[in-house]
Every structure is written in structure tokens, then in C-alpha cells.
C-alpha atoms as a PDB file:
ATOM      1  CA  UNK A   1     118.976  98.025 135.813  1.00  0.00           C
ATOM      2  CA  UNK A   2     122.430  97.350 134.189  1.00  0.00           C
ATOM      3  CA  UNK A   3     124.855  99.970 133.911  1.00  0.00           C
ATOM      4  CA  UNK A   4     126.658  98.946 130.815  1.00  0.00           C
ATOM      5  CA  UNK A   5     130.405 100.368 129.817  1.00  0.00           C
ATOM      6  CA  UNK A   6     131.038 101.683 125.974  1.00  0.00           C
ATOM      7  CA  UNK A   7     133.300 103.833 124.221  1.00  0.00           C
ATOM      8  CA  UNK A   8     133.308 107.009 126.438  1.00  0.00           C
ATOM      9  CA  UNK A   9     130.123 106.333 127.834  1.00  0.00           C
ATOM     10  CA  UNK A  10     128.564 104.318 130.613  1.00  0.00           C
ATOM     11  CA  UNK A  11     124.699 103.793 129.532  1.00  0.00           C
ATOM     12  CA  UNK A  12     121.723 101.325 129.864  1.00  0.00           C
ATOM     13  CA  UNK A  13     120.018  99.711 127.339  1.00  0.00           C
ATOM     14  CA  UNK A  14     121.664  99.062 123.827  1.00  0.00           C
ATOM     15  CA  UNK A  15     124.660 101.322 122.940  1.00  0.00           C
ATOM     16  CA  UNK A  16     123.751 102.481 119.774  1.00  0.00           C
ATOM     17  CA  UNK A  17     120.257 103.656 121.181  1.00  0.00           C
ATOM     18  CA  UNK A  18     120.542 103.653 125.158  1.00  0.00           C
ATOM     19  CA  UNK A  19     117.925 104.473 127.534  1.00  0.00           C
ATOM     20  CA  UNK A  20     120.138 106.546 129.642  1.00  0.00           C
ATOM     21  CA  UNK A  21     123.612 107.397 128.999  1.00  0.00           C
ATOM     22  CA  UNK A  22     126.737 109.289 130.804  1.00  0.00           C
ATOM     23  CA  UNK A  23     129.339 110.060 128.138  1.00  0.00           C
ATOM     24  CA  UNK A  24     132.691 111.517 129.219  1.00  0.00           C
ATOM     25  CA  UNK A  25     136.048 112.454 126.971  1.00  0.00           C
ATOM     26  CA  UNK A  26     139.621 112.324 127.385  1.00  0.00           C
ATOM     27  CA  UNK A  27     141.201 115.053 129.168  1.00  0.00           C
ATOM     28  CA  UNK A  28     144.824 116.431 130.304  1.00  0.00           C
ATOM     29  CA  UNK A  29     146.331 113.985 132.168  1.00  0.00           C
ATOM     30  CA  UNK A  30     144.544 111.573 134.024  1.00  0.00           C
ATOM     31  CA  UNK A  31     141.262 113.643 133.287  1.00  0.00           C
ATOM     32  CA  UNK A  32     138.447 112.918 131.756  1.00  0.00           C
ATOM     33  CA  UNK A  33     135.702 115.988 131.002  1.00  0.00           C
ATOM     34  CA  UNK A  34     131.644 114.640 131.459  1.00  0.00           C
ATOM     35  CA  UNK A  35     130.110 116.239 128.953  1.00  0.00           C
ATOM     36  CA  UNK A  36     126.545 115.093 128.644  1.00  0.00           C
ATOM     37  CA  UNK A  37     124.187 113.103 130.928  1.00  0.00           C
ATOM     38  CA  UNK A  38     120.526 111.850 129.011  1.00  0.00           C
ATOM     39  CA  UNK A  39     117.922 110.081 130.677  1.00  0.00           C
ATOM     40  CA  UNK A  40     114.453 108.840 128.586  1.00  0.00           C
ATOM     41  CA  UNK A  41     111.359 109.884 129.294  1.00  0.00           C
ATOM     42  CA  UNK A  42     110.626 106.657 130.800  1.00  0.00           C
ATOM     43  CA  UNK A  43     112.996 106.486 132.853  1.00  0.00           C
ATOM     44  CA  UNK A  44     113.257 109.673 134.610  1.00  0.00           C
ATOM     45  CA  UNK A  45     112.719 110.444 138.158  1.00  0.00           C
ATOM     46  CA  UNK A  46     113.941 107.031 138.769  1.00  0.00           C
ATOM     47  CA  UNK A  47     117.528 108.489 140.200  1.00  0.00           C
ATOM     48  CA  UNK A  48     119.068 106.699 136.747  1.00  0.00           C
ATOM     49  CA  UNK A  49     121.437 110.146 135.863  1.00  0.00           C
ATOM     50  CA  UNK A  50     122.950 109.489 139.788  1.00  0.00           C
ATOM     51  CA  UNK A  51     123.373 106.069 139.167  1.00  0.00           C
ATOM     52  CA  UNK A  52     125.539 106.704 136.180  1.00  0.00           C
ATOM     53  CA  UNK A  53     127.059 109.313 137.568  1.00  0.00           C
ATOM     54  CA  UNK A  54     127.964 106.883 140.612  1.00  0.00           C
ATOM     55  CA  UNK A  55     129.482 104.279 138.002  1.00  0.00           C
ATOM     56  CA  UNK A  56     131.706 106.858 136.467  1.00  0.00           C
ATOM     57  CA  UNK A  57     132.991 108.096 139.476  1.00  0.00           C
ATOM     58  CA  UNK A  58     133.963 104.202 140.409  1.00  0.00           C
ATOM     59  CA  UNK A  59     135.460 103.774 137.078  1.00  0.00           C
ATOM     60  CA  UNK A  60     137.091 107.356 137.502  1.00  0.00           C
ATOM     61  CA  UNK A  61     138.229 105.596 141.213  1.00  0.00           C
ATOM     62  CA  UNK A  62     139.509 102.183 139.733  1.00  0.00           C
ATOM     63  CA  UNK A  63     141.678 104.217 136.791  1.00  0.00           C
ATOM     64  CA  UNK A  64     143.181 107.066 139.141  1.00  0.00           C
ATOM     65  CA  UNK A  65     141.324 109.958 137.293  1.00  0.00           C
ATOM     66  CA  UNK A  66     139.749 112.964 138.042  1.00  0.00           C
ATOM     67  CA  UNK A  67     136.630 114.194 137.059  1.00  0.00           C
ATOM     68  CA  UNK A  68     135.784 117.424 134.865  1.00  0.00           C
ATOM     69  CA  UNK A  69     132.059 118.314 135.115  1.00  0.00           C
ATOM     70  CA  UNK A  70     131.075 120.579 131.912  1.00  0.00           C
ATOM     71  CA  UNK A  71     127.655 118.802 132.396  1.00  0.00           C
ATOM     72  CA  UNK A  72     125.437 121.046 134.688  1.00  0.00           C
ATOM     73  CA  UNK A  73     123.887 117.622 135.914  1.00  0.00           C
ATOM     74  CA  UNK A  74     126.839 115.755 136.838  1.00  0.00           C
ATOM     75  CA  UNK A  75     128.446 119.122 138.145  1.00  0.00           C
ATOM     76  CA  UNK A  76     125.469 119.898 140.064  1.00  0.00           C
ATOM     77  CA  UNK A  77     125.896 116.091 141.754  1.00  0.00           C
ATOM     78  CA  UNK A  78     129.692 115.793 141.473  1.00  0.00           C
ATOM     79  CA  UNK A  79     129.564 119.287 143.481  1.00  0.00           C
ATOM     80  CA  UNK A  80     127.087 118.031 146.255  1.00  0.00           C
ATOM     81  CA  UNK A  81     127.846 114.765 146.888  1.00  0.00           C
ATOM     82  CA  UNK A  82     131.010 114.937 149.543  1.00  0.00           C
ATOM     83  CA  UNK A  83     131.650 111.678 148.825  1.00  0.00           C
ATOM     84  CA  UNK A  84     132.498 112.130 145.216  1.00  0.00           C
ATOM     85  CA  UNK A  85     134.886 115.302 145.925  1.00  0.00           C
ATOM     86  CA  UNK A  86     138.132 112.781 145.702  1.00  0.00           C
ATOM     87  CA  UNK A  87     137.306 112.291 142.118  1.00  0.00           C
ATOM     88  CA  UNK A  88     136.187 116.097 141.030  1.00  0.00           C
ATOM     89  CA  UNK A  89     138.181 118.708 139.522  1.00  0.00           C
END
């Protein structure tokens, strides 16, 4: 499954209707804040949400930011996954 980059969102399938989709928002700084995670029906229980969560932590990684989870999904995963803790706020 492709992990495709938009505007403020990583997401699979076609932007303007994706299957799954991470979106994330300028913060202070070098921050950006995650603010919603969305995974179809059809596609859940697959481990899609970690997978984009994965991809924006690399991005996050590549750009020097850090991560500010107001999503209680990517917080939850950010939170408890001690290899992301470099990244998270």
C-alpha cells in the first residue's frame, strides 16, 4: 500500500477522498501538531493508522521537527513506541 504525501497530510488512496489519512498542521517552531488520524472501514485492523504514523515521523525525521500529538491515536502510538520518542513533544 502506498503512503502518498499531500498538503498537511500523508494518506493512501486519492487525496481528495483517501482511504486512510494522517493530517498534521504547522506549529511553533519546527513543530508540527497531528491532529487527526482516519482509517476506512476496509481497511482497518490492517495496522494502516501505524503505518502513517511511521511515515510522518520519517518525514518529521528528514525536516528536523518535532511532533505534537492532539490525536489520541497518534499520541497513544507516538507515546508507546520508544523509538519514536526523538520526534515527540
Amino acid at each position: 500500500m502506498e503512503i502518498k504525501q499531500g498538503n498537511h497530510t500523508f494518506f493512501i488512496g486519492e487525496e481528495d477522498n483517501p482511504l486512510a489519512e494522517i493530517s498534521f498542521i504547522p506549529g511553533e517552531g519546527n513543530e508540527i501538531i497531528v491532529d487527526h488520524t482516519v482509517v476506512s472501514e476496509e481497511l482497518q485492523g490492517q495496522g494502516v493508522a501505524g503505518q502513517l504514523v511511521e511515515r510522518l515521523v520519517q518525514y518529521a525525521r528528514e525536516e528536523g521537527l518535532k511532533i505534537k500529538p492532539l490525536c489520541s491515536y497518534a499520541q497513544k502510538k507516538l507515546e508507546n513506541t520508544p523509538e519514536y520518542q526523538d520526534v515527540l513533544i
